[in-house]
N, C-alpha and C. Protein backbone atom coordinates (compact mmCIF):
# COMPACT_ATOMS: atom_id res chain seq x y z
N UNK A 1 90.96 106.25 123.32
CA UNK A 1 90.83 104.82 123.13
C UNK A 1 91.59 104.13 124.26
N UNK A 2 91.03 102.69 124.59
CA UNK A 2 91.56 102.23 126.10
C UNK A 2 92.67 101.28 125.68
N UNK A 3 93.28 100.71 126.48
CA UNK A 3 94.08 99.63 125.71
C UNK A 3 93.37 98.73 125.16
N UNK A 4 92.55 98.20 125.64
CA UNK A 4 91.48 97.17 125.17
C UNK A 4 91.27 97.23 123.76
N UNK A 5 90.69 98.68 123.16
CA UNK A 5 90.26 98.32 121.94
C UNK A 5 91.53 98.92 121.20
N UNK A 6 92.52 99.28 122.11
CA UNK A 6 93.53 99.31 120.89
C UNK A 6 94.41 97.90 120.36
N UNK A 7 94.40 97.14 121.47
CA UNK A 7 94.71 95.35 121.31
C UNK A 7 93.28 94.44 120.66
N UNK A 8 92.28 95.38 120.87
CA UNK A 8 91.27 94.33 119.63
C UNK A 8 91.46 95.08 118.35
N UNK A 9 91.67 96.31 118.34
CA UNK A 9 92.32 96.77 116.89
C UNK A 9 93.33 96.21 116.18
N UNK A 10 94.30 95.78 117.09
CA UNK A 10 95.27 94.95 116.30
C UNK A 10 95.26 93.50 116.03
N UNK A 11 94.23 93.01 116.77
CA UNK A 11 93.55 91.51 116.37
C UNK A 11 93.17 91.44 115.34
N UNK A 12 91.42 92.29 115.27
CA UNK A 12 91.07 92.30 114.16
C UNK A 12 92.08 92.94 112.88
N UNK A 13 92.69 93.42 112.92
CA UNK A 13 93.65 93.98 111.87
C UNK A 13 94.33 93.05 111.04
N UNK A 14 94.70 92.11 112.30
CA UNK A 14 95.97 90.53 111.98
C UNK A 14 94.70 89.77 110.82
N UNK A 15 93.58 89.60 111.52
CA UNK A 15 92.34 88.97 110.85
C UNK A 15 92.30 89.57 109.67
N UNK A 16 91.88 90.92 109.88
CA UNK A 16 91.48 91.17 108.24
C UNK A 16 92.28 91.80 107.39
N UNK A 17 94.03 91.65 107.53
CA UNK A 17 94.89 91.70 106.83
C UNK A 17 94.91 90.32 106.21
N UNK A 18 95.19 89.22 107.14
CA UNK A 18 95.15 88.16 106.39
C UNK A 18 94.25 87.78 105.85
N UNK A 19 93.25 88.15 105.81
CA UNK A 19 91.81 87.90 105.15
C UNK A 19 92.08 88.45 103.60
N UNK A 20 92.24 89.73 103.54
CA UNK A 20 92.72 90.28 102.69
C UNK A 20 93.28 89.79 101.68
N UNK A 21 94.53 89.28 102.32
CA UNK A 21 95.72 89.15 101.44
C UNK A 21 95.47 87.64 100.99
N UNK A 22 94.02 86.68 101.46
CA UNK A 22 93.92 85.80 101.05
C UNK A 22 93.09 85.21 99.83
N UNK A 23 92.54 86.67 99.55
CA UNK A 23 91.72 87.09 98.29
C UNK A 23 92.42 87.03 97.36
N UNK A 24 93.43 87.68 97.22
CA UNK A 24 94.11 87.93 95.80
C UNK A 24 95.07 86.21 95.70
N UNK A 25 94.58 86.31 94.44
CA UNK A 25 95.48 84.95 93.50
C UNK A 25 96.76 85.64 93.85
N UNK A 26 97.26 83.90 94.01
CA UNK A 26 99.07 84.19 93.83
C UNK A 26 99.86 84.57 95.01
N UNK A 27 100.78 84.65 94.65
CA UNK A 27 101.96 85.04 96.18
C UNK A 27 102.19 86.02 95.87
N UNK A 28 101.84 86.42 97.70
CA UNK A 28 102.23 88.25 97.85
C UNK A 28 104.28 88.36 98.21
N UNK A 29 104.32 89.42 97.89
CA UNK A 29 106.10 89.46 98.34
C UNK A 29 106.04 90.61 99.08
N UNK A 30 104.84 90.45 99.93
CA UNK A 30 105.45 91.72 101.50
C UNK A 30 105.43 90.62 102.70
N UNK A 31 105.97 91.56 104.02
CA UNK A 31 105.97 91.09 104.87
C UNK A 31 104.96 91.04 106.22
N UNK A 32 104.93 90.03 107.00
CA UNK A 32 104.08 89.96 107.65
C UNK A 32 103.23 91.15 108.64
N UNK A 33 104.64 92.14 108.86
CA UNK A 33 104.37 93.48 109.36
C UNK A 33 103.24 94.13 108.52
N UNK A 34 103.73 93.92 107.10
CA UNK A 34 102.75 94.94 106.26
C UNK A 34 101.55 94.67 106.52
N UNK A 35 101.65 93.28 106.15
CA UNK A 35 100.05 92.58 106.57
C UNK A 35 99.03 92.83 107.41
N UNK A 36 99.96 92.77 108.51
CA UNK A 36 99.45 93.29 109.94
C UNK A 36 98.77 95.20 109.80
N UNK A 37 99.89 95.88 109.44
CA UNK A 37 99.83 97.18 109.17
C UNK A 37 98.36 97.63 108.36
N UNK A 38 98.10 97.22 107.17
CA UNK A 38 97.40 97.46 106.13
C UNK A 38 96.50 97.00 106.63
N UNK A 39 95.71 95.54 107.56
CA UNK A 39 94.76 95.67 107.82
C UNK A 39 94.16 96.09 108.84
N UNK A 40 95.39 96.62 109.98
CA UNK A 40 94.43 97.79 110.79
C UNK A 40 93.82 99.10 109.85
N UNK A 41 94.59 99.67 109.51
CA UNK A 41 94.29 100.61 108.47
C UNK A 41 92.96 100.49 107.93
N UNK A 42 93.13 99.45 107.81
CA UNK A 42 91.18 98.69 106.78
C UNK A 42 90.33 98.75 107.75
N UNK A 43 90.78 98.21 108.81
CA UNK A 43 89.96 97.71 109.97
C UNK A 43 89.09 98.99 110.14
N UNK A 44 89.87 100.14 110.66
CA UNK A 44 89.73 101.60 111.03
C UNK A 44 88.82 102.55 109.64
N UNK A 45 89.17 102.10 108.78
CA UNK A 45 88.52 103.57 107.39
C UNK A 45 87.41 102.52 107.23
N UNK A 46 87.68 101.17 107.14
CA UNK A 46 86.50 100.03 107.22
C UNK A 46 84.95 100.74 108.06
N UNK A 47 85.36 100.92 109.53
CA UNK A 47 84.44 100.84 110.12
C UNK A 47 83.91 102.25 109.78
N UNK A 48 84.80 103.10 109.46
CA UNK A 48 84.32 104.57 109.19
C UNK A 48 83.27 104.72 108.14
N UNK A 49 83.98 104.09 107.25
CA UNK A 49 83.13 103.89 106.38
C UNK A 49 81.74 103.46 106.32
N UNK A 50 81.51 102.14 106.90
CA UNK A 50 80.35 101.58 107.36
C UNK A 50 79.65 102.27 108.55
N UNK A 51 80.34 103.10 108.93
CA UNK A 51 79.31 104.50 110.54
C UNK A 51 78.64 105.31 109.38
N UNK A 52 79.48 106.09 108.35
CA UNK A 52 78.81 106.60 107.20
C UNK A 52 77.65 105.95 106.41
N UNK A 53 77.57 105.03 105.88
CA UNK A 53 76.79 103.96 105.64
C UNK A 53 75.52 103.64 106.28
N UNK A 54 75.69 103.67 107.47
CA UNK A 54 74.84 103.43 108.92
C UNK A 54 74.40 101.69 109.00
N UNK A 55 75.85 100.94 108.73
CA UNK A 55 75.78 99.35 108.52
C UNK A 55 76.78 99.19 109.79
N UNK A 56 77.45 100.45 110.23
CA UNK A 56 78.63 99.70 111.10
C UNK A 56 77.68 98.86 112.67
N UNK A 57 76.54 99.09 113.16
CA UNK A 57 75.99 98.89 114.31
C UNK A 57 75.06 97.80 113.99
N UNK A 58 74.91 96.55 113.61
CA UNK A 58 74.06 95.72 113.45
C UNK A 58 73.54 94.80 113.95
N UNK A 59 72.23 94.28 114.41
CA UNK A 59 71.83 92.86 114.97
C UNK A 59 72.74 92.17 114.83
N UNK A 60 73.66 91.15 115.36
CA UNK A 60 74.67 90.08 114.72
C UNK A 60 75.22 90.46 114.59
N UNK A 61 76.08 89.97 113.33
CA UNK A 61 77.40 90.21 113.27
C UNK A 61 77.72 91.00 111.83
N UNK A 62 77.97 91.77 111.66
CA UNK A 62 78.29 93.10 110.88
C UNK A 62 78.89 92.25 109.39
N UNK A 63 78.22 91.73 108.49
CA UNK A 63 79.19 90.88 107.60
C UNK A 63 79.02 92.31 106.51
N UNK A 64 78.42 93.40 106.29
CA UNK A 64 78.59 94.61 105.72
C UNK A 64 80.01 94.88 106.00
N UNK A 65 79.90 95.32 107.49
CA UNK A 65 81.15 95.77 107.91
C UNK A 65 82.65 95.11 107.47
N UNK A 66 82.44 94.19 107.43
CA UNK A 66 83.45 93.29 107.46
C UNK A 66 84.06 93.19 106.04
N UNK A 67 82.90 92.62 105.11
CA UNK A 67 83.22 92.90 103.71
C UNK A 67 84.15 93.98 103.08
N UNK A 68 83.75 95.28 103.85
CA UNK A 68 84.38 96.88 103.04
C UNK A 68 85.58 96.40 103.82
N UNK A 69 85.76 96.15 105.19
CA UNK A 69 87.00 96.31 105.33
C UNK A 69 88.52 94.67 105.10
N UNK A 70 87.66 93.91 104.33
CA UNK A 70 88.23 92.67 103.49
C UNK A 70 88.86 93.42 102.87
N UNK A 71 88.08 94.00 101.66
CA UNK A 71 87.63 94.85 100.09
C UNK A 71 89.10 95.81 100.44
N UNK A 72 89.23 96.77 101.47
CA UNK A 72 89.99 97.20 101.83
C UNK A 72 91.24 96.96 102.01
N UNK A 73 91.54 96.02 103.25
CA UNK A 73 92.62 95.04 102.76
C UNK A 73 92.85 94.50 101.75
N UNK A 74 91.86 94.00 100.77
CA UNK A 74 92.59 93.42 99.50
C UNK A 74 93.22 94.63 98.57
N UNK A 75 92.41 95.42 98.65
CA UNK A 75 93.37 96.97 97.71
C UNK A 75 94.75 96.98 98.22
N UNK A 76 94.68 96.93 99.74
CA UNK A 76 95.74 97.73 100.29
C UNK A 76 97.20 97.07 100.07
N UNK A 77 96.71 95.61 99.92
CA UNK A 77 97.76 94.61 100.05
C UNK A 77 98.35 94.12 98.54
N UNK A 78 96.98 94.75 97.24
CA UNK A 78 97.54 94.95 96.12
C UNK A 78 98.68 95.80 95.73
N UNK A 79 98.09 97.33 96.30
CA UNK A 79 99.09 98.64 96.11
C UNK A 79 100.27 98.47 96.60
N UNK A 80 100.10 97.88 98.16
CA UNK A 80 101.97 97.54 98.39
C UNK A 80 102.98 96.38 97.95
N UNK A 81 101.90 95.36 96.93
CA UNK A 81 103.07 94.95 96.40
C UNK A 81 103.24 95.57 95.18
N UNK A 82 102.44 96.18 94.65
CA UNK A 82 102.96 96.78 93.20
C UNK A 82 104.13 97.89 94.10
N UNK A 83 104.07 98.16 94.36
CA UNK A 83 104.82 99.37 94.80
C UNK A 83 106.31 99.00 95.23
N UNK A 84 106.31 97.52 95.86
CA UNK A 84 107.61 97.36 96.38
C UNK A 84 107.82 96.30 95.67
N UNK A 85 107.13 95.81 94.22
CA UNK A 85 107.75 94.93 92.88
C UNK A 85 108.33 96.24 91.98
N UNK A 86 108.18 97.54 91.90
CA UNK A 86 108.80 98.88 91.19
C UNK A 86 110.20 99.06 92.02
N UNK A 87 110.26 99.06 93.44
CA UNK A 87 111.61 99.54 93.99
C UNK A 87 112.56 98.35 94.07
């Protein structure tokens, strides 16, 4: 991977972390890192997911794609606050 798409990886990540985390009702109590963190993560099993699928390559603009890896972020950003409202 070049730098390029490893700095649009972390764009889109910032995007669809906060995207994410803007789904769920209520205030989250992680931090902006996580945010950031969890939706590259999405970004990445996101698109995997959707290559499996065979939705990741589309006329336009991929709103398949995009969705799973929202859907994604919103799990991801559920599990780490349950997790760090237990510790």
């Amino acid at each position: 991977m070049e730098i390029s798409g490893i700095i649009s990886a972390i764009v889109i990540g910032i995007v669809i972390g906060t995207l994410g985390r803007l789904v769920l009702p209520g205030r989250q109590h992680i931090g902006v890192l996580w945010t950031i963190g969890v939706g590259i993560v999405a970004a990445f099993v996101g698109t995997g997911i959707a290559a499996g699928l065979g939705v990741a390559d589309t006329k336009g603009i991929d709103w398949i794609e995009w969705l799973i890896q929202i859907g994604l972020a919103t799990a991801g950003v559920a599990a780490i606050e349950r997790f760090k409202a237990r510790s």
